[in-house]
Protein backbone atom coordinates (compact mmCIF):
# COMPACT_ATOMS: atom_id res chain seq x y z
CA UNK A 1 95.87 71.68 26.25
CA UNK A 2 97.55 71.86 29.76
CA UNK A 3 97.79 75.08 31.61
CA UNK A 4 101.07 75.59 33.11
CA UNK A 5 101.84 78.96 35.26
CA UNK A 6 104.86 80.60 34.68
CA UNK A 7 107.71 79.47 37.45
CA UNK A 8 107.81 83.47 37.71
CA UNK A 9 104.29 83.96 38.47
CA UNK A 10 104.98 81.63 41.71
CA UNK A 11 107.59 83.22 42.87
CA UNK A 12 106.08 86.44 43.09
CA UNK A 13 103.23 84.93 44.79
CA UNK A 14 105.68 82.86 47.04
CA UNK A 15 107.55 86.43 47.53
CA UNK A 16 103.98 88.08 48.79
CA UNK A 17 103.21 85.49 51.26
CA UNK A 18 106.28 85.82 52.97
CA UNK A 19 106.14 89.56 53.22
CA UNK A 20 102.92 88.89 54.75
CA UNK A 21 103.94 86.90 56.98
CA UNK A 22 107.07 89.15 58.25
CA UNK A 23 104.89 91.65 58.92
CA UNK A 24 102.41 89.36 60.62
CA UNK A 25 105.30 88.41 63.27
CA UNK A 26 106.35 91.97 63.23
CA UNK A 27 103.28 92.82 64.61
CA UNK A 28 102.96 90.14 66.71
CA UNK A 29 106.59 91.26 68.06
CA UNK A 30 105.69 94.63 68.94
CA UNK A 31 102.21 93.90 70.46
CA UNK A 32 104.31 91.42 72.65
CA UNK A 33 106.97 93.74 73.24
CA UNK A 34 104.28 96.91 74.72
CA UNK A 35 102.47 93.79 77.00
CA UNK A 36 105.81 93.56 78.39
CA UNK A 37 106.78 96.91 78.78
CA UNK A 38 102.93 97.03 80.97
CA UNK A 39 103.39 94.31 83.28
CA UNK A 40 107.09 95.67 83.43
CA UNK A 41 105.18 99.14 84.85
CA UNK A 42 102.41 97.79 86.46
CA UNK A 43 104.28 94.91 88.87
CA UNK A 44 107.93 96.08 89.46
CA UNK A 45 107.89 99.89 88.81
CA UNK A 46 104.78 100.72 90.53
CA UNK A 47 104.32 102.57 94.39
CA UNK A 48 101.08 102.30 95.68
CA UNK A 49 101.34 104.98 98.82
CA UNK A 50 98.36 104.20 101.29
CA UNK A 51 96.86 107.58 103.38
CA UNK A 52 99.01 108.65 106.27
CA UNK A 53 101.76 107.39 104.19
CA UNK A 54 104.56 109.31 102.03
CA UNK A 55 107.56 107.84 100.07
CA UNK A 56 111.67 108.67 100.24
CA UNK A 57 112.49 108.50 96.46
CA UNK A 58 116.81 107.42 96.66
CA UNK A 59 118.60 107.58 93.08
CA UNK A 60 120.74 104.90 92.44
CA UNK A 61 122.56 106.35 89.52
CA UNK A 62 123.36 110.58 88.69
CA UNK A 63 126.11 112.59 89.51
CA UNK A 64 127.50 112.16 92.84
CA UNK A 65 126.74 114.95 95.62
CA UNK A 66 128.99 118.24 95.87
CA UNK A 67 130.95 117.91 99.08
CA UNK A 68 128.91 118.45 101.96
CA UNK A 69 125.45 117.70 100.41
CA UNK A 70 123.02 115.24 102.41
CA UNK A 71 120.12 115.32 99.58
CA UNK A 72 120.25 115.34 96.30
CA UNK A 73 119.65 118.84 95.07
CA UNK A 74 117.30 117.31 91.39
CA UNK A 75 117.35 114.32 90.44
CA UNK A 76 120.09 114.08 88.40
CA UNK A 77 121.95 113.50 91.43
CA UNK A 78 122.47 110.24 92.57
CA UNK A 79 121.17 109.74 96.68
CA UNK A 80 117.89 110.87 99.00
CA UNK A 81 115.46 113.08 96.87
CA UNK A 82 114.72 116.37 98.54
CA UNK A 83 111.13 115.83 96.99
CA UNK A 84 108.71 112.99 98.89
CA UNK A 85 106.38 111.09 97.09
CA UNK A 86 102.53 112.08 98.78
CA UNK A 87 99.75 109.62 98.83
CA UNK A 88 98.91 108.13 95.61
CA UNK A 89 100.11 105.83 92.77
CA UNK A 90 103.73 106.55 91.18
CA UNK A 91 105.76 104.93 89.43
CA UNK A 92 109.62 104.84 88.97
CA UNK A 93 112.04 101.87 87.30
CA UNK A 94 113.50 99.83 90.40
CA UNK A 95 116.76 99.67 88.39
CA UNK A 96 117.29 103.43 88.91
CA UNK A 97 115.49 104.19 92.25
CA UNK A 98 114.72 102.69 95.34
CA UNK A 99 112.31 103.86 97.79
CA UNK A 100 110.92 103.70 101.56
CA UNK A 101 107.35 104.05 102.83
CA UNK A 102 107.19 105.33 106.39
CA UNK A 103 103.99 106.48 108.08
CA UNK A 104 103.29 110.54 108.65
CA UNK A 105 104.15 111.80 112.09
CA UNK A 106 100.38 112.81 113.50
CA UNK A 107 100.41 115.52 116.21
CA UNK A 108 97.05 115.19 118.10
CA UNK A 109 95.06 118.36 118.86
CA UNK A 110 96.40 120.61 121.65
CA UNK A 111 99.88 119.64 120.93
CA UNK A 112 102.83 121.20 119.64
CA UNK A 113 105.01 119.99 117.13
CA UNK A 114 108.25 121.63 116.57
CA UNK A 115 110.09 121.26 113.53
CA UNK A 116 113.73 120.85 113.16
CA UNK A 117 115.59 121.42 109.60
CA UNK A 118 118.99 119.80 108.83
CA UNK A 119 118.95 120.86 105.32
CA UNK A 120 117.66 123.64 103.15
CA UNK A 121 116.06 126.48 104.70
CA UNK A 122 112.26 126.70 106.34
């Protein structure tokens, strides 16, 4: 006597291994999808500010300035950041901001510095 399974039995079993397999690729998918999203961070969103450095953050996108406004007031305006970024690592999406590193202004001992304020008050 020959055994024969049921065609039933094989589809079921067909069924399971292709489940298991979805899920494999869906895994695969989002583990491929968060590597991205890191080197996305890491190499194009990332400001490395040395010491004696500080950052101007710009918006690119936001509400545009009330009339007569030179800096953005938050940032959910669109324009110069009244905020600088200090010394450090930051990180902000180059499709939304754009930024400048310029070098701190040093006064030497037995100097005077005096500051002048176009915006805001001191």
């Amino acid at each position: 006597m020959k055994l024969v399974p049921c065609p039933r039995c094989l589809t079921f079993a067909r069924g399971r291994r292709g489940q298991a397999l979805a899920v494999g690729l869906g895994l695969v998918a989002l583990i491929s999808l968060f590597m991205a999203w890191q080197i996305w961070q890491w190499f194009f969103c990332r400001i490395e500010i040395e010491p004696g450095m500080f950052g101007i953050l710009t918006a690119k996108m936001g509400k545009d300035l009330p009339p007569g406004e030179i800096i953005a007031p938050d940032e959910s305006y669109k324009g110069i950041q009244y905020q600088v970024l200090p010394e450090g690592r930051h990180f902000y999406d180059p499709i939304f901001w754009d930024w400048e590193i310029l070098p701190m202004l040093e006064i030497p001992n037995k100097h005077l510095g005096v500051k002048i304020c176009f915006y805001g008050t001191l």
